[in-house]
Protein backbone atom coordinates (compact mmCIF):
# COMPACT_ATOMS: atom_id res chain seq x y z
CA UNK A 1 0.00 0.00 0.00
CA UNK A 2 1.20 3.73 -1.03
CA UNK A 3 1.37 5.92 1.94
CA UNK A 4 -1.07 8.24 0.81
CA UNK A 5 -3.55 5.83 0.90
CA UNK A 6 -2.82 4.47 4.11
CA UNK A 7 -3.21 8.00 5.10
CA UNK A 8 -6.60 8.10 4.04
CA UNK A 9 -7.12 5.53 6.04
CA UNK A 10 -5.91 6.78 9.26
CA UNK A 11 -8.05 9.85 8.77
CA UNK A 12 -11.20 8.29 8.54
CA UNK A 13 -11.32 7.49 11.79
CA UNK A 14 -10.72 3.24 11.81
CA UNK A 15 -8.57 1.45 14.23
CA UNK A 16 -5.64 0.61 12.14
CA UNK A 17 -2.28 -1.71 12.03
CA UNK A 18 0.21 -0.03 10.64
CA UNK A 19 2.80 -2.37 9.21
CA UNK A 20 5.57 -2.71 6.39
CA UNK A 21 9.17 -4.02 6.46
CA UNK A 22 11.92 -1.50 7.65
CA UNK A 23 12.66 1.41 5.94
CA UNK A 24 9.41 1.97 4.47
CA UNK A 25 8.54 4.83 6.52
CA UNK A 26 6.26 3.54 9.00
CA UNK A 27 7.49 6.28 11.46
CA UNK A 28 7.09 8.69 8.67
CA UNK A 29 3.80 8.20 8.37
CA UNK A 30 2.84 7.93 12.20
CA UNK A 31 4.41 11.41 12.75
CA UNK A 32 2.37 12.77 9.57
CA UNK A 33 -0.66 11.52 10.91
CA UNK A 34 0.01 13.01 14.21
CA UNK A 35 0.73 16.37 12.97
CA UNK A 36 -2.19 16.48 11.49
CA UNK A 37 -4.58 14.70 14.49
CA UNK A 38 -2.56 18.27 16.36
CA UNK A 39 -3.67 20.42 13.64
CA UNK A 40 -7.01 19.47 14.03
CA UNK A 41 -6.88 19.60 18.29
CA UNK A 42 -7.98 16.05 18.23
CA UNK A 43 -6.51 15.17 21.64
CA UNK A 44 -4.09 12.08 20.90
CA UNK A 45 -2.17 9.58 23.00
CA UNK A 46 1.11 9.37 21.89
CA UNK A 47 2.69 6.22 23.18
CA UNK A 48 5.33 3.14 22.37
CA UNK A 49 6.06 -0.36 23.77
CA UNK A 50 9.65 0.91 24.90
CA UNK A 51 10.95 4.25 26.01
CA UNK A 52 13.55 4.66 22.79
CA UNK A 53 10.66 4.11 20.62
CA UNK A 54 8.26 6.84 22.46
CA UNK A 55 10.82 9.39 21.91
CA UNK A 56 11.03 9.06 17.92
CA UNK A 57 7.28 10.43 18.17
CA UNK A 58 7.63 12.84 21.44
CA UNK A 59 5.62 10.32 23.34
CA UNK A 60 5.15 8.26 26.42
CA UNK A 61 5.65 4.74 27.04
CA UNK A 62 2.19 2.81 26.66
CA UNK A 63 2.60 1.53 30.28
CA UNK A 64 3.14 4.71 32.11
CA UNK A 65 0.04 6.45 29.99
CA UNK A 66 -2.41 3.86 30.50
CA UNK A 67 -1.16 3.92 34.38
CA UNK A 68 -0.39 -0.18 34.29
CA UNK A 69 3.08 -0.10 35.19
CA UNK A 70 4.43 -3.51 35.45
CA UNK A 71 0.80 -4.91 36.46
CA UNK A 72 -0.52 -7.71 35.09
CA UNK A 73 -4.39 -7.27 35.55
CA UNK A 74 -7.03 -5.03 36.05
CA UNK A 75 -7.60 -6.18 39.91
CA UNK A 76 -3.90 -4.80 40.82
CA UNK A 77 -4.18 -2.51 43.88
CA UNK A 78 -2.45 0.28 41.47
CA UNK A 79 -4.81 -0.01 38.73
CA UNK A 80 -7.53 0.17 41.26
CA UNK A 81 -6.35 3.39 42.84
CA UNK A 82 -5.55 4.66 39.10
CA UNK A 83 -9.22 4.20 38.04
CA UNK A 84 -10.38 6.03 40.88
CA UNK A 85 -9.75 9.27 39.24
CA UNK A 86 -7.55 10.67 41.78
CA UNK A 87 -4.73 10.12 39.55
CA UNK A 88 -4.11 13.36 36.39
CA UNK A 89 -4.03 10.55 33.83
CA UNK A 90 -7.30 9.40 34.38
CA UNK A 91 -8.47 12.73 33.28
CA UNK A 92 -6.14 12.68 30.15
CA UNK A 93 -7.89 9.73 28.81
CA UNK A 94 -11.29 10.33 29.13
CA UNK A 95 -10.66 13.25 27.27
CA UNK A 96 -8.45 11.55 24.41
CA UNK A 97 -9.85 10.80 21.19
CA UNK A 98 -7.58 8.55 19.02
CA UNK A 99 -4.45 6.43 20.64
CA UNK A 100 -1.09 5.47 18.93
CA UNK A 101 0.89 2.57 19.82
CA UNK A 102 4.16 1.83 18.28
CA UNK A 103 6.51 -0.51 17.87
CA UNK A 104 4.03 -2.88 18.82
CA UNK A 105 5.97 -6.14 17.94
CA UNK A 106 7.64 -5.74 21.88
CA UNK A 107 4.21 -5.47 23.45
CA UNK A 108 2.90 -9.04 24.42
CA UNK A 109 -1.00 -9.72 24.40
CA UNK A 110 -1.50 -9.32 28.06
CA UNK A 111 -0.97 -5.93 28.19
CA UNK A 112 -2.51 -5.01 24.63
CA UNK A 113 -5.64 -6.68 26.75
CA UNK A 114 -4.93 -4.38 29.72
CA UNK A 115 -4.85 -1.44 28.08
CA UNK A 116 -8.00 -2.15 26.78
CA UNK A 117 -9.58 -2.84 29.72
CA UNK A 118 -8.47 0.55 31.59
CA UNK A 119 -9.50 2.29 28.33
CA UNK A 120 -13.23 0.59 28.53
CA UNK A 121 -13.13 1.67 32.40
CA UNK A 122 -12.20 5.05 31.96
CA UNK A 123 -14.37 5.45 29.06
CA UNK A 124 -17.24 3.12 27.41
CA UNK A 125 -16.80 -0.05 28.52
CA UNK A 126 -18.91 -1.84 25.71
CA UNK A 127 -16.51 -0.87 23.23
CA UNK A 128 -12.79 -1.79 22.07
CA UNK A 129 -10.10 0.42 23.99
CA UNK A 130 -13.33 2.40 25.25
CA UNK A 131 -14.20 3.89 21.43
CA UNK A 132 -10.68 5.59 20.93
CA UNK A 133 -9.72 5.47 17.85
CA UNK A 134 -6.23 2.98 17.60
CA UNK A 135 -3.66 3.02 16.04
CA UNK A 136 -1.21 -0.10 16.47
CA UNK A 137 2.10 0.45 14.35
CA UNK A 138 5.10 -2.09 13.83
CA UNK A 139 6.59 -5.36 12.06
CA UNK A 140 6.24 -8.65 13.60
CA UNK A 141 9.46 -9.80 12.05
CA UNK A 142 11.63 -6.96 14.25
CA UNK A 143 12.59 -7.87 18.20
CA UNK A 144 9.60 -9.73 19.77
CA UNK A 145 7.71 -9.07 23.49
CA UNK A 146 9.93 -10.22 26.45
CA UNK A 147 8.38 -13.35 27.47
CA UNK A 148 7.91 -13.01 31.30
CA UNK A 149 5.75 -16.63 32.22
CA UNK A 150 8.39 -18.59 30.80
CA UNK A 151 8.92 -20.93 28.38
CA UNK A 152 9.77 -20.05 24.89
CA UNK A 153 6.34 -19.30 22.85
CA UNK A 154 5.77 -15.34 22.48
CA UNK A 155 2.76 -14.01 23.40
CA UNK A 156 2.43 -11.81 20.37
CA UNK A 157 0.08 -9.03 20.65
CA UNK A 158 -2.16 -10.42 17.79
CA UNK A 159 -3.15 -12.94 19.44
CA UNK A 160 -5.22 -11.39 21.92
CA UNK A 161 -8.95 -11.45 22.02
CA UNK A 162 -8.67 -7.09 21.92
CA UNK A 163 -6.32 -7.38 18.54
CA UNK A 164 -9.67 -9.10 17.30
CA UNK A 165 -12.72 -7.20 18.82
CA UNK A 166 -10.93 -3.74 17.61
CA UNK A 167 -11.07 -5.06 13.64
CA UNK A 168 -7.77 -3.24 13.05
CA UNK A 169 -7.67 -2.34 9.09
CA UNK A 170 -4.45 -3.34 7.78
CA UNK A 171 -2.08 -0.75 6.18
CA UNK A 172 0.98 -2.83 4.60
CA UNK A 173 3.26 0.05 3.50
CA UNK A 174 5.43 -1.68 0.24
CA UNK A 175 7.54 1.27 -1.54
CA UNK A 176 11.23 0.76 0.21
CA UNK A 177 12.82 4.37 0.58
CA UNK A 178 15.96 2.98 2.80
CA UNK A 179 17.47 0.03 0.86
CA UNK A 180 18.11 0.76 -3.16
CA UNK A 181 20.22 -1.62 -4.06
CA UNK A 182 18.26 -4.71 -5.27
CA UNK A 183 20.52 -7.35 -4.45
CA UNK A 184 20.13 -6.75 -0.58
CA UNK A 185 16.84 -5.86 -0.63
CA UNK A 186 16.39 -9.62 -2.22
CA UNK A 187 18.27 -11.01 0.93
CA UNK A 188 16.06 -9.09 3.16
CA UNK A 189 13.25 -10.60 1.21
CA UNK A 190 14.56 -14.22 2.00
CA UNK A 191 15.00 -13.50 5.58
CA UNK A 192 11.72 -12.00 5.94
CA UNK A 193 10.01 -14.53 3.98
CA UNK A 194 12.14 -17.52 5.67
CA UNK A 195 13.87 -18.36 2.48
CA UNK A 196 17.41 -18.31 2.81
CA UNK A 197 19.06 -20.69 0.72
CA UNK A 198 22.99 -21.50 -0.42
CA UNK A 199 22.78 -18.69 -2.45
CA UNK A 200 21.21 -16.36 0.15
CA UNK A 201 24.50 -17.15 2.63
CA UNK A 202 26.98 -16.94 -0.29
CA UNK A 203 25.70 -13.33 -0.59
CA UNK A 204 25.40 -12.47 3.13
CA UNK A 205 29.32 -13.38 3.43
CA UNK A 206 30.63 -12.15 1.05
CA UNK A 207 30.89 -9.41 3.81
CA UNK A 208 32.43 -11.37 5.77
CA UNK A 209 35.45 -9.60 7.34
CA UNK A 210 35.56 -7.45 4.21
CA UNK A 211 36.29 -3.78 4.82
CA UNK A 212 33.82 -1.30 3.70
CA UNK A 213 35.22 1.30 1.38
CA UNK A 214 34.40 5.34 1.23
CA UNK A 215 33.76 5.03 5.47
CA UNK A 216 37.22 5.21 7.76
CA UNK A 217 35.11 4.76 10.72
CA UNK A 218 31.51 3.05 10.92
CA UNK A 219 29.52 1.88 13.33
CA UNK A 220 29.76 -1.57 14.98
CA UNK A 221 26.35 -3.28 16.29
CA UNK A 222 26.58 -6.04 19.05
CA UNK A 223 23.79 -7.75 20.46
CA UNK A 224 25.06 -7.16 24.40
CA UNK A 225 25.20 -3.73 26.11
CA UNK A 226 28.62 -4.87 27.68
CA UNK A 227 30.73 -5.33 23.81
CA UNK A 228 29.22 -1.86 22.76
CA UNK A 229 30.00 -0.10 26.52
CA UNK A 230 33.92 -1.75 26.38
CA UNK A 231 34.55 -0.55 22.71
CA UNK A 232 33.21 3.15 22.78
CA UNK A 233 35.43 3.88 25.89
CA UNK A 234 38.08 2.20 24.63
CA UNK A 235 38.41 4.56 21.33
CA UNK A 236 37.51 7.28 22.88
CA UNK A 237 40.73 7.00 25.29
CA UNK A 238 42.56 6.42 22.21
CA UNK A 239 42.51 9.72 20.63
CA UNK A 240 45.00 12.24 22.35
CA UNK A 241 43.85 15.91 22.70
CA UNK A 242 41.37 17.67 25.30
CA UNK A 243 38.12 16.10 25.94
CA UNK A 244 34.74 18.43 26.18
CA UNK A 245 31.73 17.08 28.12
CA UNK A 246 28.32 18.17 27.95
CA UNK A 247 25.81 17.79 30.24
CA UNK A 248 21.99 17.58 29.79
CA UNK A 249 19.53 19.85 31.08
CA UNK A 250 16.37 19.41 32.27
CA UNK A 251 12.74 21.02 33.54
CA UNK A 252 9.46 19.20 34.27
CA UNK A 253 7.75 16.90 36.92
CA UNK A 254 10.85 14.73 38.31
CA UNK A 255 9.32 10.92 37.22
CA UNK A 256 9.08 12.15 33.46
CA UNK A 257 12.42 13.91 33.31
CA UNK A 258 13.95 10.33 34.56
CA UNK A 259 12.08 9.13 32.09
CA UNK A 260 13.17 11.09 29.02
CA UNK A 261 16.79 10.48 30.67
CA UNK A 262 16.30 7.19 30.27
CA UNK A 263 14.80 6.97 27.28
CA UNK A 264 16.42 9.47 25.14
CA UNK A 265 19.70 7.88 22.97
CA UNK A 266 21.30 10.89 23.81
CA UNK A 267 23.37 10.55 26.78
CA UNK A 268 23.31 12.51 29.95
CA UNK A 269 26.92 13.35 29.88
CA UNK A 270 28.63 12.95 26.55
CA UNK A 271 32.40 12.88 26.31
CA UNK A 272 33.80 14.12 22.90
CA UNK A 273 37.14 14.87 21.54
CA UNK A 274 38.22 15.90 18.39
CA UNK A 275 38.19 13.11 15.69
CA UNK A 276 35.59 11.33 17.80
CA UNK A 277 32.92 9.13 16.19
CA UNK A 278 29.05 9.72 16.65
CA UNK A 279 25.75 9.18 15.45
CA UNK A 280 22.60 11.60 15.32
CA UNK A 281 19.95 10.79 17.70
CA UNK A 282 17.60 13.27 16.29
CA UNK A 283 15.59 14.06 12.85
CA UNK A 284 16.51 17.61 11.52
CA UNK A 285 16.56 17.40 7.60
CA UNK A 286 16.77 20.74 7.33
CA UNK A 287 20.19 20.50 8.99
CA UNK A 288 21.02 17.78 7.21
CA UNK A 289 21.04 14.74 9.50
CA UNK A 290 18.26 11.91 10.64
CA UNK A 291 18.35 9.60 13.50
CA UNK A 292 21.21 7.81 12.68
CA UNK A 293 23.51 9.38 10.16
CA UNK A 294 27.17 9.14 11.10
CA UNK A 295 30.08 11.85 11.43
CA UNK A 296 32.87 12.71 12.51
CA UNK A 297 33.99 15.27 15.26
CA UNK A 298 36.41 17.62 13.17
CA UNK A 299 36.48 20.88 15.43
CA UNK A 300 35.03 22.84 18.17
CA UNK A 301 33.33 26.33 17.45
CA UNK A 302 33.95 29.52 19.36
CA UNK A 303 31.11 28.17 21.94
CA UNK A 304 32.71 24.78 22.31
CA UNK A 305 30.00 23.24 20.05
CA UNK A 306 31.05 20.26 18.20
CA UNK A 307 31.26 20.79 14.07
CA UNK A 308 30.02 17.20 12.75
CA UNK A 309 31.52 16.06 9.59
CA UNK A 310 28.99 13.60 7.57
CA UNK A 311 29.14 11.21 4.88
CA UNK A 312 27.91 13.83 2.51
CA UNK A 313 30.99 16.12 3.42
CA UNK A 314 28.96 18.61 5.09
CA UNK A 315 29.89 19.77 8.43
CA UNK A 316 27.22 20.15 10.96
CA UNK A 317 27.57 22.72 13.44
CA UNK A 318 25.78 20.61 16.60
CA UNK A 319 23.83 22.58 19.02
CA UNK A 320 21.35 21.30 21.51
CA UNK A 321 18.11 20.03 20.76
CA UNK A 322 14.76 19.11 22.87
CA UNK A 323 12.87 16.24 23.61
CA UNK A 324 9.66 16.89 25.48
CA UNK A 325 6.65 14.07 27.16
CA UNK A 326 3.40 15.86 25.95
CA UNK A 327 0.51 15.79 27.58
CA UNK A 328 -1.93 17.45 24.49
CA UNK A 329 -0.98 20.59 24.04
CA UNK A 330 0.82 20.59 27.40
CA UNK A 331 4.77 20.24 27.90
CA UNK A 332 5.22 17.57 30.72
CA UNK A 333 9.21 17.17 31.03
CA UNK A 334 11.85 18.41 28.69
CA UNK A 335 15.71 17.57 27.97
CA UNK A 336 18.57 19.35 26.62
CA UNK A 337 21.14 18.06 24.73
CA UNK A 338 23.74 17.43 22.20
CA UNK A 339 21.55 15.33 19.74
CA UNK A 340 24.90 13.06 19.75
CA UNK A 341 26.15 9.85 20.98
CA UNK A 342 29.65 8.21 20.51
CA UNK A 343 28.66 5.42 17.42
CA UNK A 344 32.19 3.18 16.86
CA UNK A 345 29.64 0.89 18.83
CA UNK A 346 25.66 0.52 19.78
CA UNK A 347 23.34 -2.48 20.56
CA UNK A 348 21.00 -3.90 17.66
CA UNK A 349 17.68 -3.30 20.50
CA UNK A 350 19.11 0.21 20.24
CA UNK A 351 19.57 0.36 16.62
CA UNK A 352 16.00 -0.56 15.66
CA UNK A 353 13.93 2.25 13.74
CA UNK A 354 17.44 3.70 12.66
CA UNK A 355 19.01 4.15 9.20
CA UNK A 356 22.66 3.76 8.96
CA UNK A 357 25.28 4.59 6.27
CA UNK A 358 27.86 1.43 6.63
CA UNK A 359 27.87 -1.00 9.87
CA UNK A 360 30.30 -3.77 11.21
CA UNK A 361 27.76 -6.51 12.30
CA UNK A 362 28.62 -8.62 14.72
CA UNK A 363 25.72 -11.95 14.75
CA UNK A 364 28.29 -14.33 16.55
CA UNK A 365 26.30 -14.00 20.15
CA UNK A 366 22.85 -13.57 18.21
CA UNK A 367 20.20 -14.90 20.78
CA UNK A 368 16.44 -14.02 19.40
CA UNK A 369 14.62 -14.37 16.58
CA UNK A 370 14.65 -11.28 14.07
CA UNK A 371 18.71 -10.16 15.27
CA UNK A 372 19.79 -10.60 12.60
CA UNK A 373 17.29 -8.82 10.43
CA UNK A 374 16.91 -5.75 12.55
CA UNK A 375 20.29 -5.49 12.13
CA UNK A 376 20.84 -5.87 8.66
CA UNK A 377 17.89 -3.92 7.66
CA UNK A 378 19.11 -1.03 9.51
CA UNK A 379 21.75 -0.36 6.33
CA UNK A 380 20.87 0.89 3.06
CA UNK A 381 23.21 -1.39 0.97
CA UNK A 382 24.98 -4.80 1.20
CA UNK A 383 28.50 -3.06 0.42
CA UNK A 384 27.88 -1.04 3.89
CA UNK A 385 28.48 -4.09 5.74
CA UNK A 386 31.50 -5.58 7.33
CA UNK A 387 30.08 -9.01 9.01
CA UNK A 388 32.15 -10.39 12.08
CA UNK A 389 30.71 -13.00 12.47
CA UNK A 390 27.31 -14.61 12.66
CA UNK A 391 25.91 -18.13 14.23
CA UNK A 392 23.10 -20.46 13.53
CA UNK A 393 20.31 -18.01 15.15
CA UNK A 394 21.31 -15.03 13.70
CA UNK A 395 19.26 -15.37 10.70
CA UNK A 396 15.95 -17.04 11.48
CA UNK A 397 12.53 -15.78 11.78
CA UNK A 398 9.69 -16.45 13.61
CA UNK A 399 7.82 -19.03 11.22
CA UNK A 400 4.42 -18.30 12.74
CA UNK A 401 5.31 -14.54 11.80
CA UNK A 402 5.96 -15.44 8.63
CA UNK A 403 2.63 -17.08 8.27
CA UNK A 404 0.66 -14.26 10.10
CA UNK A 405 2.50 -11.59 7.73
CA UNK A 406 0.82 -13.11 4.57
CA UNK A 407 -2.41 -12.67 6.22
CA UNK A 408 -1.81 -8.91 6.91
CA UNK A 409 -0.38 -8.62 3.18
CA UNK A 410 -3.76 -10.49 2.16
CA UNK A 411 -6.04 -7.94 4.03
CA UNK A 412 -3.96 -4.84 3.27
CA UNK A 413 -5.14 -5.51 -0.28
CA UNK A 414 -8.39 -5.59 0.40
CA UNK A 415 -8.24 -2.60 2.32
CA UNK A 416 -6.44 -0.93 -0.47
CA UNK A 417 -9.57 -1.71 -2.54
């Protein structure tokens, strides 16, 4: 489906799943739509499975706005004193109209369900998420739901009786605007589809160990906070000359600044020195960077401001930006900061809804389904990659994902109709 015509869509008011393989603007589209929900002053919930996600879209996370926390039902003491109405939030949904949800592939049934019922409490309860409009956004294929009873079956959040009762219309975004070159885009396609083949390996490593050329530096992905932690420091302390620091600022109620702290991919001190490596944690076209384009530290300006080489050969001058929690038209908590992170190293969890010029991919301590794809998908072409290594999990898929995805293809169509 075109994105215009999922936009249509979205504005006429049906609960929607938003959906596509990476890169094909899913985010895009989400932060369209809520621009224009804004311009409107329909009063929207902006909200995400995880707190990296909720920042891409100036949001909350989907547990702290519905007030569940880390409940697990409705009879939970804190629910119950929630739903009382002594509690701000309470007010803030009754009085929203339409709710977003993204990255929806880390949030398990249970609490898709729980959400729903704290909606229907606050609001009507004989209809789905209390007759908000939804909006559900993600790909099955990326990380799954941390699986919390045990065992090793997902609980998906499709497969809950609310994913059902809310008859989401499918929107199965198709035009790729991240990957152009045809060859990867076909590997993608085989990992997605749970096709890889001889051929499918021969072309995956052919990067292996091979250097990637027009990039001196590029990022390296590992799948443990510990690998990415150990090599950023150690480079840093590599490169002699003065290091600057920069520390973030902050105003707002105390739980939602920690919040954004946490949250935001910006750090709350960042150490940089000249020749340093980082990565843009913010969108500003205009400026010439998105949320994940690469550089290079090459100077300092006259108010110790970093100047950003990118692959493009412009230089950046950095300044700080803001991230903000809204509450409608109301600014919770706010941060300050560098829109900057060191990037000779980050996590794949922490790579996912990023674009990246080149990467060194390391799949040798892969653990999860989908790894391996989030991480590959997060590069535009196959000659940006320089693969360390890789084991027998790194590429497989979730095959009841990749039976569920040709239903939502199925019904996209039809909605397209």
């Amino acid at each position: 489906m075109e994105q215009e015509k999922a936009f249509k869509i979205l504005k006429s008011g049906e609960n929607v799943f938003l959906t596509g393989s990476p890169g094909t603007g899913k985010t895009f589209l989400l932060n369209k739509f809520i621009d224009y929900l804004k311009d409107k002053k329909i009063k929207v919930g902006i909200t995400a499975s995880t707190g990296i996600a909720s920042t891409h879209i100036s949001g909350v996370t989907i547990h702290s706005w519905a007030g569940i926390g880390i409940a697990n039902n409705i009879n939970d003491p804190y629910i119950k004193k929630f739903l009382k109405g002594k509690n701000p939030k309470w007010k803030e949904i009754r009085n929203t109209e339409v709710l977003i949800i993204d990255e929806i592939s880390m949030l398990d049934s249970r609490r898709l369900s729980l959400v729903d019922e704290v909606c229907r409490a606050i609001k009507d309860p004989f209809l789905p998420f209390g007759g908000l409009q939804t909006i559900v956004c993600g790909d099955f294929f990326q990380l799954p739901p941390i699986n919390d009873r045990g065992g090793d079956k997902a609980e998906f959040a499709y497969s809950s009786s609310t994913w059902n009762q809310s008859k989401l219309k499918v929107c199965y975004l198709e035009k790729q605007y991240r990957q152009k070159d045809l060859e990867f885009s076909d590997i993608l396609h085989d990992i997605r589809s749970d096709k890889i083949n001889p051929s499918t390996i021969e072309k995956i490593s052919t990067r292996l160990n091979k250097d990637i050329k027009g990039f001196e530096k590029i990022t390296k992905l590992y799948s443990h906070n510990q690998d990415v932690d150990r090599i950023n420091d150690e480079e840093l302390a590599k490169i002699e000359g003065e290091e600057k620091e920069y520390d973030m600022s902050y105003s707002g109620a105390p739980k939602a600044v920690d919040f954004l702290k946490k949250s935001c991919l910006a750090p709350e001190t960042l150490k940089l020195k000249k020749g340093a490596i980082v990565m843009f944690v913010k969108n500003k076209i205009k400026d010439g960077y998105v949320n994940g384009t690469l550089g290079t530290v090459i100077d300092f300006d006259e108010n110790e401001y970093p100047l950003v080489r990118i692959a493009s050969g412009k230089v950046v001058s950095v300044v700080r930006e803001r991230w903000n929690i809204e509450n409608g038209e109301e600014i919770v908590a706010s941060i300050w900061q560098l829109p900057l992170r060191l990037a000779w190293a980050i996590t794949i969890h922490k790579s996912q809804g990023m674009s990246l010029d080149a990467a060194e991919i390391d799949l040798s301590k892969s653990f999860n389904y989908g790894m391996g794809y989030v991480a590959l998908s997060r590069v535009r072409r196959l000659s940006s990659i320089k693969l360390m290594g890789i084991n027998e999990n790194a590429l497989k898929v979730n095959k009841e994902i990749v039976e569920k995805n040709k239903e939502f293809i199925i019904l996209s169509k039809e909605n397209e109709k």
